[in-house]
C-alpha atoms as a PDB file:
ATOM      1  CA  UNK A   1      63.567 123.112 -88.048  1.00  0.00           C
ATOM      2  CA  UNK A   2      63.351 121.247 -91.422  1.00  0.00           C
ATOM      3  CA  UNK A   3      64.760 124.506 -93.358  1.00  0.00           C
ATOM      4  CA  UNK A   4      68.047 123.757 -90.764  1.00  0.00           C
ATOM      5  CA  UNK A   5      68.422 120.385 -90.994  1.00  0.00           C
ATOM      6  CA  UNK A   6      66.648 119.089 -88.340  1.00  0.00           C
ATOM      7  CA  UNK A   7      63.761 116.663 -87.866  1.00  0.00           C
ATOM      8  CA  UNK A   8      60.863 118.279 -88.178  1.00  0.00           C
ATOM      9  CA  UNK A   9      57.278 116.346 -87.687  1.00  0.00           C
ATOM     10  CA  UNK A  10      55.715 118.814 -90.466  1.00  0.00           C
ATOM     11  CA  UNK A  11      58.668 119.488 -93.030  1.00  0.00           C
ATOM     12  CA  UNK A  12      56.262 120.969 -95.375  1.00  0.00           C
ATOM     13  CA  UNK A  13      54.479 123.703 -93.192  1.00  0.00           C
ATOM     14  CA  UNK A  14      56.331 127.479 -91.868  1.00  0.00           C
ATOM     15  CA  UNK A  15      54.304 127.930 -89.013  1.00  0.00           C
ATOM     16  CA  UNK A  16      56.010 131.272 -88.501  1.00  0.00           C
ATOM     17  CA  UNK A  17      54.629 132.177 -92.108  1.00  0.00           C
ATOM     18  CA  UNK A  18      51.349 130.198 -91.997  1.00  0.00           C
ATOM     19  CA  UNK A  19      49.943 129.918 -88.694  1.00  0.00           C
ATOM     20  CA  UNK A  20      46.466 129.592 -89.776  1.00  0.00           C
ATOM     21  CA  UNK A  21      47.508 126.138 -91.631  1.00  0.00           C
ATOM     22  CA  UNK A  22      47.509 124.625 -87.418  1.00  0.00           C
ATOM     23  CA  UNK A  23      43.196 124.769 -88.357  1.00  0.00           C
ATOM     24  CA  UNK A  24      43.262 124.961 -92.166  1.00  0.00           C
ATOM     25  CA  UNK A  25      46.088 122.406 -93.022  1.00  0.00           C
ATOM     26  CA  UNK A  26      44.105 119.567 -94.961  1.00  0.00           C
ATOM     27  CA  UNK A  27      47.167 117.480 -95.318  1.00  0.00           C
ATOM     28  CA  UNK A  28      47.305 117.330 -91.551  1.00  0.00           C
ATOM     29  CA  UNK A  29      43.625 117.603 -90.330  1.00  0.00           C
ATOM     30  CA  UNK A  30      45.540 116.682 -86.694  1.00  0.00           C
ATOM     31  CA  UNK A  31      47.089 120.072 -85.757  1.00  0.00           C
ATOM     32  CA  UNK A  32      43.832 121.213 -84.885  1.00  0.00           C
ATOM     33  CA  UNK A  33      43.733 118.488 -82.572  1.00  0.00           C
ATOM     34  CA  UNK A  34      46.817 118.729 -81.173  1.00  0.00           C
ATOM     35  CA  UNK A  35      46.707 122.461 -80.918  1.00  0.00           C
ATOM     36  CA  UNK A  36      43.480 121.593 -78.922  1.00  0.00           C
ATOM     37  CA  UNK A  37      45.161 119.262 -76.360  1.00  0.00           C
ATOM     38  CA  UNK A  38      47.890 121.871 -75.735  1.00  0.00           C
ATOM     39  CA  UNK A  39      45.392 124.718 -75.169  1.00  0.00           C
ATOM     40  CA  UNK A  40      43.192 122.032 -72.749  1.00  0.00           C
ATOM     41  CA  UNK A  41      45.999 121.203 -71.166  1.00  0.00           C
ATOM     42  CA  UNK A  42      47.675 124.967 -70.796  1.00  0.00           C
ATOM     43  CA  UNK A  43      44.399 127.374 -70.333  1.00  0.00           C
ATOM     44  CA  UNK A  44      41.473 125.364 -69.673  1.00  0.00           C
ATOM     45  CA  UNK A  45      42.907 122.794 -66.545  1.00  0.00           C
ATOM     46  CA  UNK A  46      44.784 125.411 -65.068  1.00  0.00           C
ATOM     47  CA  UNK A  47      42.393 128.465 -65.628  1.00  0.00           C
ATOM     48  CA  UNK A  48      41.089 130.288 -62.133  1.00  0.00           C
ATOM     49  CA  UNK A  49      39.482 133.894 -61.937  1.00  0.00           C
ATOM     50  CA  UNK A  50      38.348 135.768 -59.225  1.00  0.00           C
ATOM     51  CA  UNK A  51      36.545 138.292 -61.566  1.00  0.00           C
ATOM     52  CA  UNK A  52      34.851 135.798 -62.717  1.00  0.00           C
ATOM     53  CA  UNK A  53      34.370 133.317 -59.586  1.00  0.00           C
ATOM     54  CA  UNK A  54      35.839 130.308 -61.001  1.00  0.00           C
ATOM     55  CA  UNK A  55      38.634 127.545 -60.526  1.00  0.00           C
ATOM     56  CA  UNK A  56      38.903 125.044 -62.874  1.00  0.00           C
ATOM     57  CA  UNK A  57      40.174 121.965 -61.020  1.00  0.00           C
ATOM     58  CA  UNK A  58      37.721 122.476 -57.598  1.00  0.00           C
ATOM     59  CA  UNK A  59      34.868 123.514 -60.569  1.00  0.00           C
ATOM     60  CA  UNK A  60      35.547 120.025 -61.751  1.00  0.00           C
ATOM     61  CA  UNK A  61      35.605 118.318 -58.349  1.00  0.00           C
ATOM     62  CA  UNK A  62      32.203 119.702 -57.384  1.00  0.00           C
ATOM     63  CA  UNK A  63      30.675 118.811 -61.066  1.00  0.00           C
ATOM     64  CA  UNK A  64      31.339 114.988 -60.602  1.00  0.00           C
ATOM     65  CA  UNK A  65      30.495 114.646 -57.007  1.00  0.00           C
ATOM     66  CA  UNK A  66      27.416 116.123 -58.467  1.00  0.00           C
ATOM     67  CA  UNK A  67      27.248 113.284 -60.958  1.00  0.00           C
ATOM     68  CA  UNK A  68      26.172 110.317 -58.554  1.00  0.00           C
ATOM     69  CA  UNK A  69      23.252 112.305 -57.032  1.00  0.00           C
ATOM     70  CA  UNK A  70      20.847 112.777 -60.161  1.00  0.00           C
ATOM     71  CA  UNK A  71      22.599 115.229 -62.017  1.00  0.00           C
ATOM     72  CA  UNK A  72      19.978 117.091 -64.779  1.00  0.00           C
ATOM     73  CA  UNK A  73      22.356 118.472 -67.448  1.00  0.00           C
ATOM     74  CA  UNK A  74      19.293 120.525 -68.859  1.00  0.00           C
ATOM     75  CA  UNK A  75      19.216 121.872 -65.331  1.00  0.00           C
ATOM     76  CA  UNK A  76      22.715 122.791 -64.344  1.00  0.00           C
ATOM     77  CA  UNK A  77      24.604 124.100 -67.194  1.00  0.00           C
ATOM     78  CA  UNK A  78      26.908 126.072 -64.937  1.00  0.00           C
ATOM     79  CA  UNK A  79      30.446 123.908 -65.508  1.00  0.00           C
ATOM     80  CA  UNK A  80      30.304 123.292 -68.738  1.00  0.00           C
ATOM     81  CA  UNK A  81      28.830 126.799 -69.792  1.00  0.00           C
ATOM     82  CA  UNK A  82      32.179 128.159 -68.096  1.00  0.00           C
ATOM     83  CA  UNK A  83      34.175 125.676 -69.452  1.00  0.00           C
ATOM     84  CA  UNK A  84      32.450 127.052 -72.792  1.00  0.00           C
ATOM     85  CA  UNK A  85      33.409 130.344 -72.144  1.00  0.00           C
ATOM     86  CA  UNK A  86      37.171 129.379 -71.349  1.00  0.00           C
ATOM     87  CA  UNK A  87      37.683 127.626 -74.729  1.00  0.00           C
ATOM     88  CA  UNK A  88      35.405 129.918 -76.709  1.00  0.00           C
ATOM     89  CA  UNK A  89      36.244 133.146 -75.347  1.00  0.00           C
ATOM     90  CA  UNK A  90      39.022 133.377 -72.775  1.00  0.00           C
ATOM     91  CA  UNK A  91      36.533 133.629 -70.008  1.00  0.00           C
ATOM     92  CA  UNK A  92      34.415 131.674 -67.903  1.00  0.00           C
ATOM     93  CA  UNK A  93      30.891 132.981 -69.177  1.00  0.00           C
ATOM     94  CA  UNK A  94      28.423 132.623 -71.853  1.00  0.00           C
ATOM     95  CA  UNK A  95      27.820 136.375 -72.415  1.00  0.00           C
ATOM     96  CA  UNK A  96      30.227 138.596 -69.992  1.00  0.00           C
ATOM     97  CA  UNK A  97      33.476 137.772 -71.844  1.00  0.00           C
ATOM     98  CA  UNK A  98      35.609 140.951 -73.485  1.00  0.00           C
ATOM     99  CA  UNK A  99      35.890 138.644 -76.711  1.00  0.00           C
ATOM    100  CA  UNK A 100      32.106 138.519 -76.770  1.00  0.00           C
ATOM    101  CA  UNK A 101      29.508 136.005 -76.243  1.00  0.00           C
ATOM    102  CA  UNK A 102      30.471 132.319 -76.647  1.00  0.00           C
ATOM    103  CA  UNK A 103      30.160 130.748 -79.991  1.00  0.00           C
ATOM    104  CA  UNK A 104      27.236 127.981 -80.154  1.00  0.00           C
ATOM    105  CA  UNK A 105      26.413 127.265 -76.658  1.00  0.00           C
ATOM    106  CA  UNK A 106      23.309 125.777 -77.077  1.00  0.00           C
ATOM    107  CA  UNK A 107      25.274 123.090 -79.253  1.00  0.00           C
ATOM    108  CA  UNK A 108      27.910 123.155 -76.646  1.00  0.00           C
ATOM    109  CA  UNK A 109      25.894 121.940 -74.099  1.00  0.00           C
ATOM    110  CA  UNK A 110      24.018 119.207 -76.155  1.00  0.00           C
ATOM    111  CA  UNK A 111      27.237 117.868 -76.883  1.00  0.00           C
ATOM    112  CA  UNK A 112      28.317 117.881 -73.252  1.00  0.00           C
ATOM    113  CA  UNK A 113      24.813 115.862 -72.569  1.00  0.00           C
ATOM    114  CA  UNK A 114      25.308 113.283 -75.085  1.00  0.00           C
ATOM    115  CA  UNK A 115      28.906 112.645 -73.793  1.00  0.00           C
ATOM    116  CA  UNK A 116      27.581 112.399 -70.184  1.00  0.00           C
ATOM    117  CA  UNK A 117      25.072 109.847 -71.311  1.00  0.00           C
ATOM    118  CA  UNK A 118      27.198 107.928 -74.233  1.00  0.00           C
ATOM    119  CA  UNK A 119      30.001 107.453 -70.945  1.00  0.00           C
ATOM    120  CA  UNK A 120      26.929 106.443 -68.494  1.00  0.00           C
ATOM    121  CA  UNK A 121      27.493 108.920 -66.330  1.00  0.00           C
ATOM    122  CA  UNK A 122      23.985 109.954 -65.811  1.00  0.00           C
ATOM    123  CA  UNK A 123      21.193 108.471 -63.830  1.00  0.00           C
ATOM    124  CA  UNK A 124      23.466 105.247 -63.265  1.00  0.00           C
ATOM    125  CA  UNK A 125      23.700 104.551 -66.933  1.00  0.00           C
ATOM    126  CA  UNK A 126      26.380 102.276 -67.836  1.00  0.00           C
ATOM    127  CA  UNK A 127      28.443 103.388 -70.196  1.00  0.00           C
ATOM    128  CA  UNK A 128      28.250 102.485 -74.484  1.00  0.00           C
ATOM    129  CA  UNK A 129      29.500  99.012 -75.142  1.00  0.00           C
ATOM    130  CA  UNK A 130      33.594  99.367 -75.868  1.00  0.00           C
ATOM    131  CA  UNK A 131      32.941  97.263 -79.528  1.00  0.00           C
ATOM    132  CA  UNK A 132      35.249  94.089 -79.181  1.00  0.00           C
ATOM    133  CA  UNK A 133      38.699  94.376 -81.138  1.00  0.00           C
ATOM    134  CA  UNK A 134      38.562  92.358 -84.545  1.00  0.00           C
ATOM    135  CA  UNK A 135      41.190  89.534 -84.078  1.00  0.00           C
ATOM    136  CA  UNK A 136      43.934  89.660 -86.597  1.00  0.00           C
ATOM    137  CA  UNK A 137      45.898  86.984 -87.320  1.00  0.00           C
ATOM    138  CA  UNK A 138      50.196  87.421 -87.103  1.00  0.00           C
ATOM    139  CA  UNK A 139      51.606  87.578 -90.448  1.00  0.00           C
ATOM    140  CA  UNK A 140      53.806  83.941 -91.248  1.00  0.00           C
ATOM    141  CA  UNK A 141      56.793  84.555 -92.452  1.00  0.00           C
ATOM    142  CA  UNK A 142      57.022  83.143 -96.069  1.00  0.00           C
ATOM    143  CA  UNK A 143      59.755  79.905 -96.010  1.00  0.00           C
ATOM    144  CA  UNK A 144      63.525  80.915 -97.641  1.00  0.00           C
ATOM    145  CA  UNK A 145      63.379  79.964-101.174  1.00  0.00           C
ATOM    146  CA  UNK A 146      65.242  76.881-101.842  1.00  0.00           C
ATOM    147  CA  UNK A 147      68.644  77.660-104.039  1.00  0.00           C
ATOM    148  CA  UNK A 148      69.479  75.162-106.578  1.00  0.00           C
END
């Protein structure tokens, strides 16, 4: 877009030439972010299989009515292993995936736990204190100098 003249929100990066800069770009640690949000948002929330028996959206229904009645995330890894598998591998399992066996899941599901508990959504937690926003004062306009 840039190289024609039109706005462009990275002027300085060809995808088409240097896809890889989306993760690598240290100028714009963000792409990875945003390429994350798209592929959430485009794969993982609309993702269902019958091969491998699972629907994202009902999945996701059943894991927080679960969520009220005692819940054990060291228990019942089944949502977000699949979830896992979707991001990690295409699929929605840890080891039956044609791209191979998902990346880290141990990790993955440590993570999962500490976001459960940090939003207090296990065993009736409440959720982490929101920290209160730091007043900041308006700037004041400085006075029109005086001509003489």
């Amino acid at each position: 877009a840039s190289d024609e003249g039109r706005d462009s929100a990275y002027p300085d990066i060809d995808f088409c030439r240097t896809p890889d800069a989306i993760c690598s770009s240290t100028d714009h640690p963000e792409l990875k972010w945003i390429a994350g949000i798209f592929y959430w948002l485009n794969s993982v929330q609309t993702y269902e299989s019958q091969t491998y028996g699972f629907d994202y959206l009902a999945s996701l229904e059943d894991f927080t009515d679960k969520l009220g009645s005692g819940f054990d995330p060291d228990s019942d890894t089944s949502f977000i292993d699949a979830v896992s598998g979707i991001v990690n591998r295409g699929c929605a399992s840890l080891s039956a995936c044609p791209a191979g066996h998902v990346h880290n899941a141990g990790e993955r599901r440590a993570n999962f736990k500490l976001a459960l508990e940090y939003l207090g959504l296990l065993d009736g937690n409440s959720p982490a204190p929101v920290p209160s926003p730091v007043p900041v004062e308006a700037p004041v306009p400085s006075p029109n100098p005086v001509e003489a």
